[in-house]
Protein backbone atom coordinates (compact mmCIF):
# COMPACT_ATOMS: atom_id res chain seq x y z
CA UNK A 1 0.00 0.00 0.00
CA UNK A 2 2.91 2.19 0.51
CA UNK A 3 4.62 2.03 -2.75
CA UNK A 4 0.86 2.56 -4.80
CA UNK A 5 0.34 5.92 -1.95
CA UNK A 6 4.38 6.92 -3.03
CA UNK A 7 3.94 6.46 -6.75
CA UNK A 8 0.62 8.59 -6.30
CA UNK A 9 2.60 11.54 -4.91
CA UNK A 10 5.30 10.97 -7.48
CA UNK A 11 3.18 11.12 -10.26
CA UNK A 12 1.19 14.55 -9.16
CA UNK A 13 4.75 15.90 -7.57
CA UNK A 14 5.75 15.28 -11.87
CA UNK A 15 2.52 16.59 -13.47
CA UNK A 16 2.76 19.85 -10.98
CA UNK A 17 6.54 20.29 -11.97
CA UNK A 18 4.89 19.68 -15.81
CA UNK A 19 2.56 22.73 -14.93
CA UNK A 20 4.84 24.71 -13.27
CA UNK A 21 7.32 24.79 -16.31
CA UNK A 22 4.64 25.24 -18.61
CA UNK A 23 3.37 28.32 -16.91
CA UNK A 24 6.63 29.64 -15.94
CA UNK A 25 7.57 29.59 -19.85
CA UNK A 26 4.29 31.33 -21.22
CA UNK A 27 4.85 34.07 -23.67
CA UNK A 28 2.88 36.10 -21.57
CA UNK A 29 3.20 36.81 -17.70
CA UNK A 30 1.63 39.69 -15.94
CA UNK A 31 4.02 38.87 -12.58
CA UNK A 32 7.22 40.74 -11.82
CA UNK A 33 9.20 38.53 -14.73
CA UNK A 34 8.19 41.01 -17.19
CA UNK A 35 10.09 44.02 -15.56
CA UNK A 36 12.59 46.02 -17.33
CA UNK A 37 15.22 48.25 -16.20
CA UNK A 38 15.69 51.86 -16.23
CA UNK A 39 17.69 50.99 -19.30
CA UNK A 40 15.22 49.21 -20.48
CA UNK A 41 16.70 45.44 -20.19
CA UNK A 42 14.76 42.84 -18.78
CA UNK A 43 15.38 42.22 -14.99
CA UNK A 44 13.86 38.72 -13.25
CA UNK A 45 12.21 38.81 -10.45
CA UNK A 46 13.95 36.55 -7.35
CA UNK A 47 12.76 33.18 -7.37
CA UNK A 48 10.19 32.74 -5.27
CA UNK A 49 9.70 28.76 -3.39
CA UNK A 50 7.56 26.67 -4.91
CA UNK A 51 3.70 27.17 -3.28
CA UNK A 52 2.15 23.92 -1.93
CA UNK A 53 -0.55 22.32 -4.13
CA UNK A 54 -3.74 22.92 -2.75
CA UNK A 55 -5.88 20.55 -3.00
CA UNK A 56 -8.98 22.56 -4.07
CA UNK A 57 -6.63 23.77 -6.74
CA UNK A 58 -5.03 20.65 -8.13
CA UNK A 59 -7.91 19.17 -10.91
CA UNK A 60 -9.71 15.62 -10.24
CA UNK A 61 -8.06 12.95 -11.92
CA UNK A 62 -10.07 10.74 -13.40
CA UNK A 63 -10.08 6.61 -12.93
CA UNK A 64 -8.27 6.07 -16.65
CA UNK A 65 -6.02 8.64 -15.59
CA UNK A 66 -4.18 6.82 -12.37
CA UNK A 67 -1.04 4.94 -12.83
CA UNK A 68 -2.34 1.46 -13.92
CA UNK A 69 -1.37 -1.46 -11.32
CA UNK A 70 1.17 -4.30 -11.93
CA UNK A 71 0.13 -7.22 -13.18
CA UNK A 72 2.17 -8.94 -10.42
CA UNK A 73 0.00 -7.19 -7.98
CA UNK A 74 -2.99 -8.37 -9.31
CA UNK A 75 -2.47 -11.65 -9.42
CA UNK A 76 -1.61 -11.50 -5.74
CA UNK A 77 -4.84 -10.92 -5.47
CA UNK A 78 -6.29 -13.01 -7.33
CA UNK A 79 -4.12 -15.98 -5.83
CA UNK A 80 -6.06 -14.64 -2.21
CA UNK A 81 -9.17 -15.95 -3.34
CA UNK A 82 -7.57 -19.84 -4.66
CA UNK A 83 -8.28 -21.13 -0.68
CA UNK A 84 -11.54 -19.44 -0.76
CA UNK A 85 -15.17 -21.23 -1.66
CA UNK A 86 -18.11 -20.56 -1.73
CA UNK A 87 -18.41 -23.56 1.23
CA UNK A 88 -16.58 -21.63 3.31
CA UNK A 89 -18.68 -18.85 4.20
CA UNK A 90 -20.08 -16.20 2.57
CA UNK A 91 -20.66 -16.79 -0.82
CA UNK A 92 -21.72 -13.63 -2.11
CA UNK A 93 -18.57 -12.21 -0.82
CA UNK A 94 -16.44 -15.00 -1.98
CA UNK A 95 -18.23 -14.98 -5.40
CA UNK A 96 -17.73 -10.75 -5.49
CA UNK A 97 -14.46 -10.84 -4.71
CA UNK A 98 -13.45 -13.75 -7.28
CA UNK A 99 -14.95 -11.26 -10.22
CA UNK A 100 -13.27 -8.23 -9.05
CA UNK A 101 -9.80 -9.78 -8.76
CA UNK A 102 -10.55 -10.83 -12.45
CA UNK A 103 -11.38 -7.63 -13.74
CA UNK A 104 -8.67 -6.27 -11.59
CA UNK A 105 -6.13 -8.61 -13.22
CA UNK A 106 -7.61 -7.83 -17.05
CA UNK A 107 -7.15 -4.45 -16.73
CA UNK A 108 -3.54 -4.71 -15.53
CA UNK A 109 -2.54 -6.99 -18.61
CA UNK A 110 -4.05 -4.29 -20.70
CA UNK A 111 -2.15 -1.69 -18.88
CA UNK A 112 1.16 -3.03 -18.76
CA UNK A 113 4.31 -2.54 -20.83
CA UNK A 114 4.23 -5.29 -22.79
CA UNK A 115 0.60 -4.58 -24.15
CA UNK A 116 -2.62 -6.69 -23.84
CA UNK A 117 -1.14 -8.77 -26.81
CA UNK A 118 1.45 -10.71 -24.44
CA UNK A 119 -2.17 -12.12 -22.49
CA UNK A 120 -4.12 -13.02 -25.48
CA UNK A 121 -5.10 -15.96 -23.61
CA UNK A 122 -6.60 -14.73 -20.09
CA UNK A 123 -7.86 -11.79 -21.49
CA UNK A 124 -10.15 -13.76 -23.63
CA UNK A 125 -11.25 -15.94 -21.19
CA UNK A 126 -12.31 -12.87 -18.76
CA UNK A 127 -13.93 -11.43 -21.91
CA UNK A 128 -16.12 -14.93 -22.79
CA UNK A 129 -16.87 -14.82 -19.03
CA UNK A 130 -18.26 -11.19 -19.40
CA UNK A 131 -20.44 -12.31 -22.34
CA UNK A 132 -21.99 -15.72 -19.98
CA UNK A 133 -22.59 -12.98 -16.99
CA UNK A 134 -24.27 -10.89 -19.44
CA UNK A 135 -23.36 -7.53 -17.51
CA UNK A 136 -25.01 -8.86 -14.80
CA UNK A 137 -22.77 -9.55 -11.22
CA UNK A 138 -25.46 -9.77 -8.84
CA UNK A 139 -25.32 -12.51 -6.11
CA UNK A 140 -27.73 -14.48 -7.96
CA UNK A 141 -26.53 -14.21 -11.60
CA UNK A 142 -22.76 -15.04 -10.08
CA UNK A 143 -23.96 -17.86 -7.93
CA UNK A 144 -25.68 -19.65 -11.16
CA UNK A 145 -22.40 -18.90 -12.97
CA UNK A 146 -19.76 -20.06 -10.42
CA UNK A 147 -18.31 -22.96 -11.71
CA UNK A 148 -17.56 -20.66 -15.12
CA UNK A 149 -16.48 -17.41 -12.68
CA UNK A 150 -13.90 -20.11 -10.81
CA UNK A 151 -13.16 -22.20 -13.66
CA UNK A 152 -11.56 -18.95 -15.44
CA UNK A 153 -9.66 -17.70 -11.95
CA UNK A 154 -8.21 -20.89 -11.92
CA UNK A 155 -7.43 -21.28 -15.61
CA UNK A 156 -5.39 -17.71 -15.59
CA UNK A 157 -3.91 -19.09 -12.31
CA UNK A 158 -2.33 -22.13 -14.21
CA UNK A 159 -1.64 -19.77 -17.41
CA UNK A 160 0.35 -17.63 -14.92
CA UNK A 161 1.89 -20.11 -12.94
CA UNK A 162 3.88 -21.20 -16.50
CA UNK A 163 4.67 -17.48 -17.10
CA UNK A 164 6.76 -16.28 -14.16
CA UNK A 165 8.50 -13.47 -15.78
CA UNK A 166 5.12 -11.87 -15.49
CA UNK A 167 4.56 -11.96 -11.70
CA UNK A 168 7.94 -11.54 -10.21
């Protein structure tokens, strides 16, 4: 949790260093940088410290726009739920939890480096499993595909297992 909360602050510490030089270089400034002398050659203003972000001022990101988790990650969770059933408690939890992890995992082989093409295999099989659950995840709709929802955890599971390049 650290390193995901210290990438966070790296990547707006970048994009406000991004707008700072942006802004600093505009054509036009109506701040002390535009001062001349009495000679008419341009002075510059003293450098003044950076100003801390505030919040209310720093724009929204949105969800497409945060730094896209490892695939490594993922699979770490989705290897929490392999001791899990839906025998051994609550079902619609377990059952939840199995189809996030998957989605979780398919969007961080789409996001990584080496492009969705180097998972052609458990991308597809999250995608089929999409078109059986029709759109629908409630507890119901899950519970009457379960042996499909854990059949395809348990398939990528295996496909990663012989790809460990991809996980460590």
């Amino acid at each position: 949790m650290f390193q995901s909360s210290a990438r966070g602050a790296a990547v707006i510490a970048v994009a406000l260093a991004a707008l700072s030089v942006s802004c600093s270089t505009s054509a036009k400034s109506d701040g002390p940088a535009d001062r001349t002398d009495r000679a008419g050659a341009p002075t510059s203003a003293p450098a003044s410290p950076a100003k801390a972000a505030d919040p209310a001022d720093v724009p929204a990101e949105a969800p497409s726009e945060a730094p896209a988790e490892k695939v490594r990650d993922a699979f770490a969770g989705l290897q929490a739920t392999l001791g899990d059933s839906c025998s051994a408690g609550d079902c619609a939890y377990f059952l939840g939890r199995v189809y996030d992890e998957l989605h979780r995992m398919d969007k961080a082989m789409k996001a990584d480096p080496k492009g969705p093409g180097h998972f052609p295999q458990p991308i597809d099989w999250i995608k089929k499993l999409d078109a059986r659950l029709g759109g629908d995840r409630s507890f119901e709709n899950l519970k009457k595909h379960e042996t499909s929802l854990v059949g395809t955890r348990d398939k990528i599971n295996t496909w990663m297992q012989g790809h460990p390049d991809d996980y460590r």
